[in-house]
PDB file of N, CA and C in Angstrom:
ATOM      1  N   UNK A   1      34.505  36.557  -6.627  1.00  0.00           N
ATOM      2  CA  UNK A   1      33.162  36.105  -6.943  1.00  0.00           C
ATOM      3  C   UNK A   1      33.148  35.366  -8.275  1.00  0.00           C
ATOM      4  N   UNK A   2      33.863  35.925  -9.095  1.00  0.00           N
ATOM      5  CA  UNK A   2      33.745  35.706 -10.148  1.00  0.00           C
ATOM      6  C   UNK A   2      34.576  33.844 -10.852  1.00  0.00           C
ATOM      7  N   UNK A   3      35.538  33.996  -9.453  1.00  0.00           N
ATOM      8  CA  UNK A   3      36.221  32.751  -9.822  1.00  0.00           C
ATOM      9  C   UNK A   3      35.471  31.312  -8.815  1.00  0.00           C
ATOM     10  N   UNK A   4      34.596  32.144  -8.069  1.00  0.00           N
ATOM     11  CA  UNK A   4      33.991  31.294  -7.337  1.00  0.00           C
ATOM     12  C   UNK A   4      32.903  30.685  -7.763  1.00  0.00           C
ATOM     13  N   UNK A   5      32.278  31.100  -9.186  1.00  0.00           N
ATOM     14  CA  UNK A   5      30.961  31.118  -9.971  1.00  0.00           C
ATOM     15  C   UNK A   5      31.817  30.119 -10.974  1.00  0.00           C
ATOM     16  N   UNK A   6      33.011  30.419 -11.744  1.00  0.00           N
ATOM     17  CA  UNK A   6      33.920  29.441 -12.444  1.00  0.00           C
ATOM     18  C   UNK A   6      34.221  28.155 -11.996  1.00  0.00           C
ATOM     19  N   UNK A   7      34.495  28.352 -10.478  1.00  0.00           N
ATOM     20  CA  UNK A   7      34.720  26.913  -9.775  1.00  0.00           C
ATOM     21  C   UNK A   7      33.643  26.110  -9.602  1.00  0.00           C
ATOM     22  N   UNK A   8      32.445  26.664  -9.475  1.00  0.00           N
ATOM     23  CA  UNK A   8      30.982  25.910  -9.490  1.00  0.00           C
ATOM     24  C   UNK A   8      30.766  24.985 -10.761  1.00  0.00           C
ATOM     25  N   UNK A   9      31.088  26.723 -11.629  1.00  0.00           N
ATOM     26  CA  UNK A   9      31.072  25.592 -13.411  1.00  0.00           C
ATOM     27  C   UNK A   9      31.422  24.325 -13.907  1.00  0.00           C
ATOM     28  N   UNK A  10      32.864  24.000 -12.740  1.00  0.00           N
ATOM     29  CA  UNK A  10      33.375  23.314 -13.631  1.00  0.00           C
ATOM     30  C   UNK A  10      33.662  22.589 -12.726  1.00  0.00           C
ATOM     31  N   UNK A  11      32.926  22.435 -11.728  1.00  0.00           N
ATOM     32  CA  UNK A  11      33.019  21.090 -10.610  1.00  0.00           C
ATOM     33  C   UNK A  11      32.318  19.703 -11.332  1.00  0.00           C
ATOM     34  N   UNK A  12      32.454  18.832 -10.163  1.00  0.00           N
ATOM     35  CA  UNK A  12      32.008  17.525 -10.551  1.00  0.00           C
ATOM     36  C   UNK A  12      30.791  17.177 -10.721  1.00  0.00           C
ATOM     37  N   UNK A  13      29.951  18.016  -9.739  1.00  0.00           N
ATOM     38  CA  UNK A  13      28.471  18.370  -9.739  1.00  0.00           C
ATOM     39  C   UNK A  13      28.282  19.199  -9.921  1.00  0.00           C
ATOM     40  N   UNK A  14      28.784  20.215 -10.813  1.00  0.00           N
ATOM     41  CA  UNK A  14      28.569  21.917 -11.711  1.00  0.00           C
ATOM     42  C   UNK A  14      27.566  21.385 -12.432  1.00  0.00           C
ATOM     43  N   UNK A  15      26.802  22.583 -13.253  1.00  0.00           N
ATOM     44  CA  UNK A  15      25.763  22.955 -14.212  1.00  0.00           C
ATOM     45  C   UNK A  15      25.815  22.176 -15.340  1.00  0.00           C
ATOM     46  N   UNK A  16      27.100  21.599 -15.595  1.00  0.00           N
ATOM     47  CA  UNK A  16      27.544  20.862 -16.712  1.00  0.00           C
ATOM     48  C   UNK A  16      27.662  19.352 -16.944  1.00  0.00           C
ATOM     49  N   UNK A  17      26.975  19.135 -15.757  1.00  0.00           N
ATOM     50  CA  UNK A  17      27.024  17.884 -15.421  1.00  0.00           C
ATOM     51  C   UNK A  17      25.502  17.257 -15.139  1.00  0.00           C
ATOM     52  N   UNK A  18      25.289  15.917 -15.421  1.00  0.00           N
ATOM     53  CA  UNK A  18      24.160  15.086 -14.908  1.00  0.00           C
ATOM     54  C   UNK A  18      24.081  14.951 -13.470  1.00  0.00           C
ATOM     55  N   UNK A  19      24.752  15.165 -12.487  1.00  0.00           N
ATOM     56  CA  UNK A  19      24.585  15.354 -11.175  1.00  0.00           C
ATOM     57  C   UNK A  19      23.979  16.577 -10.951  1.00  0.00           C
ATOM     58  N   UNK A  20      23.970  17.303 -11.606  1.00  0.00           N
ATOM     59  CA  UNK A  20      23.069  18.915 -11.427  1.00  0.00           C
ATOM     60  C   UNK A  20      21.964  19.054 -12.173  1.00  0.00           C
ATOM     61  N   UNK A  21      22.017  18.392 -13.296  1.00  0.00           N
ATOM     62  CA  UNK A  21      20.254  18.492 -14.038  1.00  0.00           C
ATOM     63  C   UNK A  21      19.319  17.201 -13.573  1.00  0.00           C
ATOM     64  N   UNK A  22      20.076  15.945 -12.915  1.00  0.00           N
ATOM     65  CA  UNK A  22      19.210  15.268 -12.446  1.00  0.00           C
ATOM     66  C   UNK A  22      18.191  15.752 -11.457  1.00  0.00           C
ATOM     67  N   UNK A  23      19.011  16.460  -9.944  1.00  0.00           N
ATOM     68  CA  UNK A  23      18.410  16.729  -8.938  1.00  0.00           C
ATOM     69  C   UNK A  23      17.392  17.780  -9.752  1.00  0.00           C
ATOM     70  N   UNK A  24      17.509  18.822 -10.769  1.00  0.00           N
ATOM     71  CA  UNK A  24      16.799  19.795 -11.294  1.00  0.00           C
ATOM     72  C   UNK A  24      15.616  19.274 -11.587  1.00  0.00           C
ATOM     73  N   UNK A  25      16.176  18.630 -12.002  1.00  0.00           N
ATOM     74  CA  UNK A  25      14.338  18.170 -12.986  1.00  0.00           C
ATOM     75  C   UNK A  25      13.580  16.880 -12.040  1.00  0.00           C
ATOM     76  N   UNK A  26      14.101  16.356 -10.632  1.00  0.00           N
ATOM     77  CA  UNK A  26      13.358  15.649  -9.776  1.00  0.00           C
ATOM     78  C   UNK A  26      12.647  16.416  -9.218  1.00  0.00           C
ATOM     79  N   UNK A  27      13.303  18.090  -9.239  1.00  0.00           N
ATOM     80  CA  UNK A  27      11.851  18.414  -8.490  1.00  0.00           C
ATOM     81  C   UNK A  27      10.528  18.454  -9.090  1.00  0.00           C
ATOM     82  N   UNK A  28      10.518  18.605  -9.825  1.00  0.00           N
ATOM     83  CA  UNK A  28       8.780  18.132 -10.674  1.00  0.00           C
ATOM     84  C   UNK A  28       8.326  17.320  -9.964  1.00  0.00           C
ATOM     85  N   UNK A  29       9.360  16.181  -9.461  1.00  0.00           N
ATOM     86  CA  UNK A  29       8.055  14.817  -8.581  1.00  0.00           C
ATOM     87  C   UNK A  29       7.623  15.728  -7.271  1.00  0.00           C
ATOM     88  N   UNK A  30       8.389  16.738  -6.900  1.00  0.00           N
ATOM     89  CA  UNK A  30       7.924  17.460  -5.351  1.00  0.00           C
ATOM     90  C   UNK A  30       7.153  18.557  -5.516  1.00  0.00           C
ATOM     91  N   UNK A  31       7.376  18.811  -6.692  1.00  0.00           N
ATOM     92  CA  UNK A  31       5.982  20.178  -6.888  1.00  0.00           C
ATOM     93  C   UNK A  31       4.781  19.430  -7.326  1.00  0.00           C
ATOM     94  N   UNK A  32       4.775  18.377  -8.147  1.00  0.00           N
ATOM     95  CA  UNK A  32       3.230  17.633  -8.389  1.00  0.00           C
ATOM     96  C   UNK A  32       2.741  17.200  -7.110  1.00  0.00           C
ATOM     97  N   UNK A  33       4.363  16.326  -6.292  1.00  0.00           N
ATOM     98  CA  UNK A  33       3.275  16.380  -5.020  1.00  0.00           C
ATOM     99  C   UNK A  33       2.462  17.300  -3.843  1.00  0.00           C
ATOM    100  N   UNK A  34       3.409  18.109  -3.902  1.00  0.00           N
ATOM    101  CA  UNK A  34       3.405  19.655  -2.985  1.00  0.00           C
ATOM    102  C   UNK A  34       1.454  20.227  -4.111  1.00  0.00           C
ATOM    103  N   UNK A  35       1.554  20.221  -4.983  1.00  0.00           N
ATOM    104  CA  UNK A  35       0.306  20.433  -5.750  1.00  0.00           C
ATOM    105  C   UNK A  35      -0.524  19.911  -5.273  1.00  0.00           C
ATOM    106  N   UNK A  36      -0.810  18.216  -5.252  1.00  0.00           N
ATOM    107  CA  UNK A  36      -1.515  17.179  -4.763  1.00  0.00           C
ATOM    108  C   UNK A  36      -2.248  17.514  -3.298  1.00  0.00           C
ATOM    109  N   UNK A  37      -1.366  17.800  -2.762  1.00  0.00           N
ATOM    110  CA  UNK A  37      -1.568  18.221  -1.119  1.00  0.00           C
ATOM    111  C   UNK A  37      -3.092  18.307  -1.110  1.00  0.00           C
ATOM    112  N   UNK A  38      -3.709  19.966  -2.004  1.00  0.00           N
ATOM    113  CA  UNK A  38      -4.734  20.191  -1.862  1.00  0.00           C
ATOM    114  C   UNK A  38      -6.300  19.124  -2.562  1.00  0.00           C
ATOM    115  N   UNK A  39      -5.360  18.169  -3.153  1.00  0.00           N
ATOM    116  CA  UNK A  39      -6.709  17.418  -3.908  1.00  0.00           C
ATOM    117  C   UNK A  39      -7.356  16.271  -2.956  1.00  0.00           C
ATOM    118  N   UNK A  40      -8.841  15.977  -3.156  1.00  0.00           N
ATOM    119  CA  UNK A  40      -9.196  14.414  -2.194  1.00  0.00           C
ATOM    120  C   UNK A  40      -8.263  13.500  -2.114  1.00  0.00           C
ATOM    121  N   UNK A  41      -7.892  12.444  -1.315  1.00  0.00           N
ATOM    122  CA  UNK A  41      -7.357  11.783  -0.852  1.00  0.00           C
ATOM    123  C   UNK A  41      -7.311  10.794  -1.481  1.00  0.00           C
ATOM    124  N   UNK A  42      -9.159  10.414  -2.325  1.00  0.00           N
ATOM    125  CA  UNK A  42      -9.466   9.027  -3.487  1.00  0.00           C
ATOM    126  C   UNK A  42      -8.900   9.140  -4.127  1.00  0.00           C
ATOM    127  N   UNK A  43      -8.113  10.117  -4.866  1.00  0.00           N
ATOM    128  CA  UNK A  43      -7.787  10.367  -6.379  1.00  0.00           C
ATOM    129  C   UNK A  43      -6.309   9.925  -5.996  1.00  0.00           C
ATOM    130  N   UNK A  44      -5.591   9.801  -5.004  1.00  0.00           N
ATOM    131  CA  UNK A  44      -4.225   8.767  -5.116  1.00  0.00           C
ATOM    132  C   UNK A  44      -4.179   7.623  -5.185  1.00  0.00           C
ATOM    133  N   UNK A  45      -3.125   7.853  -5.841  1.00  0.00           N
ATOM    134  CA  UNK A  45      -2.758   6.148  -6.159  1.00  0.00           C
ATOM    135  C   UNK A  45      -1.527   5.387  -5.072  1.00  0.00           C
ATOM    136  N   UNK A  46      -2.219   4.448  -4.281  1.00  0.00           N
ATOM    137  CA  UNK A  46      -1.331   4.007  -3.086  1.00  0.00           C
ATOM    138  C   UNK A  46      -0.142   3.326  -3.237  1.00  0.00           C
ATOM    139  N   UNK A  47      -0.262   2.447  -5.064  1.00  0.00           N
ATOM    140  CA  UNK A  47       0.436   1.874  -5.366  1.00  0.00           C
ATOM    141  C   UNK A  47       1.768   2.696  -5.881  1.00  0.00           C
ATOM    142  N   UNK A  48       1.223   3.707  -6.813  1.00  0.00           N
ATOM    143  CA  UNK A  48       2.576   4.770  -7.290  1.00  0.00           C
ATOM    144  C   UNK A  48       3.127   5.316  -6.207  1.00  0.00           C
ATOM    145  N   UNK A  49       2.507   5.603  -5.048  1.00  0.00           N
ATOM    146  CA  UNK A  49       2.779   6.744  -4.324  1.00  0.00           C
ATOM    147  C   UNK A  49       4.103   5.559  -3.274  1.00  0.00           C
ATOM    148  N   UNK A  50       3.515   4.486  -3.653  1.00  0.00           N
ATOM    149  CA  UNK A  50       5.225   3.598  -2.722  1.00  0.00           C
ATOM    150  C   UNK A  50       5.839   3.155  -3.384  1.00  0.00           C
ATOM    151  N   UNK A  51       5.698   3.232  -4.586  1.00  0.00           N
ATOM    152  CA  UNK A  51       7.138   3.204  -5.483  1.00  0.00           C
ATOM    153  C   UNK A  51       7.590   4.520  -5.660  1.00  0.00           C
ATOM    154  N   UNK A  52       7.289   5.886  -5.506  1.00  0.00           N
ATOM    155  CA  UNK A  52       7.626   6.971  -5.294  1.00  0.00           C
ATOM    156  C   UNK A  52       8.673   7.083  -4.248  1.00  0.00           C
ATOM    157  N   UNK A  53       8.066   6.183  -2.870  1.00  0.00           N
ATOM    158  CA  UNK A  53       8.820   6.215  -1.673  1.00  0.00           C
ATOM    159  C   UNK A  53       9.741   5.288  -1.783  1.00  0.00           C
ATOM    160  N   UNK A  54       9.954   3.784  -2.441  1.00  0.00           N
ATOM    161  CA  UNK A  54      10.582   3.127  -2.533  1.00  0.00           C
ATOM    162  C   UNK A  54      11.700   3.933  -3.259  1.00  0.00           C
ATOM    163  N   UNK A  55      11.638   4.395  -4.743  1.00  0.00           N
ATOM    164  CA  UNK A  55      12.575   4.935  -5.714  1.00  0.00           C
ATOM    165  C   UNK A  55      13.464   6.335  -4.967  1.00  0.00           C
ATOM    166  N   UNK A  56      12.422   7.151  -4.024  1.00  0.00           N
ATOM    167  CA  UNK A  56      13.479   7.963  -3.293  1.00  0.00           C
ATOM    168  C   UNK A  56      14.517   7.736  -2.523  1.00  0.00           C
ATOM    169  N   UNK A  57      14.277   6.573  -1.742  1.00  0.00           N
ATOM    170  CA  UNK A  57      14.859   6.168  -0.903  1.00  0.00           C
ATOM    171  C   UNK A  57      16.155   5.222  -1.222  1.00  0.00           C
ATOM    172  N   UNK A  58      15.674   4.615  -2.480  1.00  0.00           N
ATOM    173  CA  UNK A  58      16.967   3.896  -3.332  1.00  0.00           C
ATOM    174  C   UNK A  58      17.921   5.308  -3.346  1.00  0.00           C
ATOM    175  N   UNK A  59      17.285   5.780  -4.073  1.00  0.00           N
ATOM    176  CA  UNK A  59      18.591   7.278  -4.653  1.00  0.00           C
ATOM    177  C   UNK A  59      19.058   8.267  -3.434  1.00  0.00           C
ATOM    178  N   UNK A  60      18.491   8.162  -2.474  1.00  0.00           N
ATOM    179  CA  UNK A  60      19.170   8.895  -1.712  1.00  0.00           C
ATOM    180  C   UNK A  60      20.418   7.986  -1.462  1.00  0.00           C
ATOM    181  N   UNK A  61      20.087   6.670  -0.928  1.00  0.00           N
ATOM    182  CA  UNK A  61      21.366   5.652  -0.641  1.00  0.00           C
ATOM    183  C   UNK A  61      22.540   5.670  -1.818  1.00  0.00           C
ATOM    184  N   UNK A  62      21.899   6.196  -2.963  1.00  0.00           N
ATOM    185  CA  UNK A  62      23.005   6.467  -4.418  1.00  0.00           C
ATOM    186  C   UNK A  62      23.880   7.509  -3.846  1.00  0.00           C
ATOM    187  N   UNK A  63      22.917   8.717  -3.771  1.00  0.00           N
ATOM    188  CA  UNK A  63      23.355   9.696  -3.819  1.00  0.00           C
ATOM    189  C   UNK A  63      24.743  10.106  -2.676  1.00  0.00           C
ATOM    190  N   UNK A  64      24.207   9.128  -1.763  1.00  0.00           N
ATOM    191  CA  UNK A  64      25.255   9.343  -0.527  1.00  0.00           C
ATOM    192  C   UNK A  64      26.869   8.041  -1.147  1.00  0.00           C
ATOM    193  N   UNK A  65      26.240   7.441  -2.067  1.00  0.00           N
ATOM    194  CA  UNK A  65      27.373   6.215  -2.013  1.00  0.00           C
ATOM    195  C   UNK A  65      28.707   6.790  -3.043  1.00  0.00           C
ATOM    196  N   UNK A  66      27.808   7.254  -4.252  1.00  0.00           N
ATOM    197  CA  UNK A  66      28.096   8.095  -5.566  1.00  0.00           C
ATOM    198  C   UNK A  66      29.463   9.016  -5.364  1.00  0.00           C
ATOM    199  N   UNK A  67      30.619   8.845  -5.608  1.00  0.00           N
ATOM    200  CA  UNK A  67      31.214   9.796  -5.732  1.00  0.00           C
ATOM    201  C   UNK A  67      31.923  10.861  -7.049  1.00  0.00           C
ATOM    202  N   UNK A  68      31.515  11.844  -7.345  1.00  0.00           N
ATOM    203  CA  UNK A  68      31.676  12.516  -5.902  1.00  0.00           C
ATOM    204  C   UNK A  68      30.616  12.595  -4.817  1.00  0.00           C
ATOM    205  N   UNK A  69      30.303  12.537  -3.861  1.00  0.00           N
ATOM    206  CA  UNK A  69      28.799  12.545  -2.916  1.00  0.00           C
ATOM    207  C   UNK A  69      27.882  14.116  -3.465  1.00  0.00           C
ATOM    208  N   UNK A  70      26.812  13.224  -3.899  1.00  0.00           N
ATOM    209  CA  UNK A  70      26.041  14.843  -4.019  1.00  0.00           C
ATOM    210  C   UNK A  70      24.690  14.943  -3.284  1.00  0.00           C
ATOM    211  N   UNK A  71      25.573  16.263  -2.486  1.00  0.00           N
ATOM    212  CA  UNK A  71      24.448  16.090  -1.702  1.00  0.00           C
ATOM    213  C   UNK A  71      23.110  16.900  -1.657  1.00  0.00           C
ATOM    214  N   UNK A  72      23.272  17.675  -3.602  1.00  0.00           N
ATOM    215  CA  UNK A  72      22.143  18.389  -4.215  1.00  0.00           C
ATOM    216  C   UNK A  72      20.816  16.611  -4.362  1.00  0.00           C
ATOM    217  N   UNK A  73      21.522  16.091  -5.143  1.00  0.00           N
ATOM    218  CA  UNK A  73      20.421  14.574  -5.165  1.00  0.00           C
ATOM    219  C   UNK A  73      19.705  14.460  -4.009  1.00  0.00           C
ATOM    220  N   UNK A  74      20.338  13.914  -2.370  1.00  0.00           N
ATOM    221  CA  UNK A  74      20.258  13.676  -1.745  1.00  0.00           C
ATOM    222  C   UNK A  74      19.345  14.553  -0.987  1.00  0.00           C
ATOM    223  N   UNK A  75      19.465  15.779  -1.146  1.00  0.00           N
ATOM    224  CA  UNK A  75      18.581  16.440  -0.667  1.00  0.00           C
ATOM    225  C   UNK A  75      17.304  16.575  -1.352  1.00  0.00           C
ATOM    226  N   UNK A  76      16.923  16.757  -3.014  1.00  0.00           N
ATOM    227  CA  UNK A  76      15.769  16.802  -3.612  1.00  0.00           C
ATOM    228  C   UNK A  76      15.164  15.286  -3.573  1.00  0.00           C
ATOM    229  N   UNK A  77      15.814  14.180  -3.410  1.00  0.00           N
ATOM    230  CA  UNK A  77      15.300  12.632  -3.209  1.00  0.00           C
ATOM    231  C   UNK A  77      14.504  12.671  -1.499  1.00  0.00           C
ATOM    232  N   UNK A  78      14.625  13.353  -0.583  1.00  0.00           N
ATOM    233  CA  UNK A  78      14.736  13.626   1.307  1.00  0.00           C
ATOM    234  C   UNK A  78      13.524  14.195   0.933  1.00  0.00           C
ATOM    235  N   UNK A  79      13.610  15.433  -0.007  1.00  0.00           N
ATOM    236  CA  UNK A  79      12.493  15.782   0.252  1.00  0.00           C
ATOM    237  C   UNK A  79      10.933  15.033  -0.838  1.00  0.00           C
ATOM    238  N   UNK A  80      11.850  14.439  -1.689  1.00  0.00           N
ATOM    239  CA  UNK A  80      10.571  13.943  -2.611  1.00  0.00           C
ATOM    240  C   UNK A  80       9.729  12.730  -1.231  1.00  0.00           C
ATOM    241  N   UNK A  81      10.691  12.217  -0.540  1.00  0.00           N
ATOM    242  CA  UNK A  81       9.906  11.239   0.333  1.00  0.00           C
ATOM    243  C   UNK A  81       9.370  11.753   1.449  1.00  0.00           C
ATOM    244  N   UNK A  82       9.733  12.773   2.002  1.00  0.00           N
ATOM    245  CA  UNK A  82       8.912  13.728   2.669  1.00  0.00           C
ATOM    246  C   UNK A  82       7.458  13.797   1.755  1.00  0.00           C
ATOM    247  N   UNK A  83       7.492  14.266   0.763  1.00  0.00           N
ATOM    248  CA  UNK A  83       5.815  14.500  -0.221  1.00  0.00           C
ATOM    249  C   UNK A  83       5.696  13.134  -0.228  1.00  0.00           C
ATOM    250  N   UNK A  84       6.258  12.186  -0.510  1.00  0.00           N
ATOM    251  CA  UNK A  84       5.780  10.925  -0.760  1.00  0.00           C
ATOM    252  C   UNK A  84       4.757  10.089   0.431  1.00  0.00           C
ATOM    253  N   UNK A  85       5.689  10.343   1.597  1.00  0.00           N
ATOM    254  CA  UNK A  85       5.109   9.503   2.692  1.00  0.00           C
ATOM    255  C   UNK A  85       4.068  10.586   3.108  1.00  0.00           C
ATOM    256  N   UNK A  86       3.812  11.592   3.176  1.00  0.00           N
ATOM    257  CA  UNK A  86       2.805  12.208   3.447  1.00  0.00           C
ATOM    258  C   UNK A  86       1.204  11.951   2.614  1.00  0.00           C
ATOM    259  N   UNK A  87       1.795  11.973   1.594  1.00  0.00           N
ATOM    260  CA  UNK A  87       0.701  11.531   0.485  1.00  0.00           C
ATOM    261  C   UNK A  87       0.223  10.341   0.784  1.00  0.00           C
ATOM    262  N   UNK A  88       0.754   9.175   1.083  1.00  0.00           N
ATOM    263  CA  UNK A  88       1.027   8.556   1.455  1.00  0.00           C
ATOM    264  C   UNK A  88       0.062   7.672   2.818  1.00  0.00           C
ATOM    265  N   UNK A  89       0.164   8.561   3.675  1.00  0.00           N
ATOM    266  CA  UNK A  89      -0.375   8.566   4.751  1.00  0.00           C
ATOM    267  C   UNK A  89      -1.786   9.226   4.998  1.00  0.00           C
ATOM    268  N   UNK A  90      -2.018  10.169   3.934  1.00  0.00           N
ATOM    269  CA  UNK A  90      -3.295  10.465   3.438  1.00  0.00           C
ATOM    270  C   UNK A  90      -4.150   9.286   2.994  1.00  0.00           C
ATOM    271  N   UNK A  91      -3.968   8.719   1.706  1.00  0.00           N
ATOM    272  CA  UNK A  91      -3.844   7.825   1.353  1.00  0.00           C
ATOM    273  C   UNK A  91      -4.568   6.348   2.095  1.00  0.00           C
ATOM    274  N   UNK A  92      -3.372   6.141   3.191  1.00  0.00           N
ATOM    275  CA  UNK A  92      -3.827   5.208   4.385  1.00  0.00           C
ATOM    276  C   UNK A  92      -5.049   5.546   4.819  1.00  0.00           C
ATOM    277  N   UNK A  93      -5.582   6.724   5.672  1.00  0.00           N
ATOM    278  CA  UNK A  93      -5.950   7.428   6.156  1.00  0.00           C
ATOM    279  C   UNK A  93      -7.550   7.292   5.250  1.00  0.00           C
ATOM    280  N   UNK A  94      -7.602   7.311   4.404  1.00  0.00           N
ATOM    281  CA  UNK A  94      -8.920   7.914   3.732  1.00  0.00           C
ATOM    282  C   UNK A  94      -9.320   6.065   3.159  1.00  0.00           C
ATOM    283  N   UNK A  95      -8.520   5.141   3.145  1.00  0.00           N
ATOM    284  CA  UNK A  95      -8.663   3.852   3.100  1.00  0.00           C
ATOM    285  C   UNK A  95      -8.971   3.361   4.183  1.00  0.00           C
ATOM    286  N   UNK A  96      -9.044   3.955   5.266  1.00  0.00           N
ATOM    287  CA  UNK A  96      -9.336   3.387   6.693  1.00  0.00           C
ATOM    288  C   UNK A  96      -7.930   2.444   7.017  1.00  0.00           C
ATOM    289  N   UNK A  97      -7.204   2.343   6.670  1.00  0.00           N
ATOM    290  CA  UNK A  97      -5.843   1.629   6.985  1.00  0.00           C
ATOM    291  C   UNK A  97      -5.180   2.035   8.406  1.00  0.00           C
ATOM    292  N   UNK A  98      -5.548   3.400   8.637  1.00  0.00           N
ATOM    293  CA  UNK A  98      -5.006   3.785  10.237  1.00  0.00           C
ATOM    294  C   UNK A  98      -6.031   4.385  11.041  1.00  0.00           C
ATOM    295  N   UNK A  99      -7.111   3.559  10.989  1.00  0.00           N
ATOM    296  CA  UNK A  99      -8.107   3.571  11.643  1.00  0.00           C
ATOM    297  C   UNK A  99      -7.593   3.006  13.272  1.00  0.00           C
ATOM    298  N   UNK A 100      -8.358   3.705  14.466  1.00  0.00           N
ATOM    299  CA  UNK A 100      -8.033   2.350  15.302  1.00  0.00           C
ATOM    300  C   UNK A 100      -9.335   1.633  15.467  1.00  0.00           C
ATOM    301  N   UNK A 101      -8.834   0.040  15.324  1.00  0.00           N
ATOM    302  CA  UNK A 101      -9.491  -0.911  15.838  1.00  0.00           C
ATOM    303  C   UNK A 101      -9.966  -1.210  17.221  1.00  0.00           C
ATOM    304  N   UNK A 102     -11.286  -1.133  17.610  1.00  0.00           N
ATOM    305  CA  UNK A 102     -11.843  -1.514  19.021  1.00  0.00           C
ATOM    306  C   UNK A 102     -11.543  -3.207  19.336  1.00  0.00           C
ATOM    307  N   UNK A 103     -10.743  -3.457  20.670  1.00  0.00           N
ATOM    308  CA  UNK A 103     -11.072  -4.683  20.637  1.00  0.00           C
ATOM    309  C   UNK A 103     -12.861  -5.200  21.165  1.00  0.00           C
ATOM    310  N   UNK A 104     -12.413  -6.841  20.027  1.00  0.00           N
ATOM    311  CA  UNK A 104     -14.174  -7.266  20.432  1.00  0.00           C
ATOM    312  C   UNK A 104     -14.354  -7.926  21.679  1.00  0.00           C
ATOM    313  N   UNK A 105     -15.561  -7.401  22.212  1.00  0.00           N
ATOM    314  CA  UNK A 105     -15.245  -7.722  23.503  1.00  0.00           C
ATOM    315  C   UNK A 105     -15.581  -9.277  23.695  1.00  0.00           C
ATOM    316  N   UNK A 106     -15.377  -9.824  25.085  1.00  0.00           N
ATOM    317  CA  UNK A 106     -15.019 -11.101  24.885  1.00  0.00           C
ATOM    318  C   UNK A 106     -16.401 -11.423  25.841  1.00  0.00           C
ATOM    319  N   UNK A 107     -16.765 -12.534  25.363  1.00  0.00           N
ATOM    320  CA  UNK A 107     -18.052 -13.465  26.265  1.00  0.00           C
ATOM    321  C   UNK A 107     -18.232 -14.032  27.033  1.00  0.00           C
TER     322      UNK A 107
END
């Protein structure tokens, strides 16, 4: 156990490394959004909320290219766009953007 907790330490993506405090501290973007969930729909911003989705989606493609591959990033970036596009789609939704349209009828 004990050498298996050592080998974590001192990996490439161990505790000691920017591959492990990055993914750490991205989750803040998934708990503000996971927070958000419960607020009106007006109070987002459509514009941040797709550069949210844009910027996850860059870094996941990092995260998979990056070696060593980490697939701690990759997974907290998966899920930030999970909150993202949901928000997202709220968002749409309360803008009338995914409304459906009746066709007009014709004369």
């Amino acid at each position: 156990m004990a050498t298996a907790f050592k080998a974590f330490l001192n990996s490439p993506v161990g505790p000691r490394t920017t591959h492990f405090w990055g993914p750490v501290s991205n989750w803040g973007f998934i708990l503000a959004g996971m927070a958000d969930m419960n607020k009106p729909p007006e109070l987002i911003s459509g514009h941040m909320t797709a550069v949210m989705c844009v910027y996850s989606g860059l870094f996941m493609r990092f995260a998979w290219v990056v070696r060593p591959r980490n697939y701690f990033l990759m997974a907290t970036h998966a899920s930030n766009e999970s909150v993202q596009l949901y928000q997202l789609s709220r968002y749409a939704r309360a803008q009338g953007y995914l409304e459906k349209k009746e066709p007009e009828a014709q004369q």
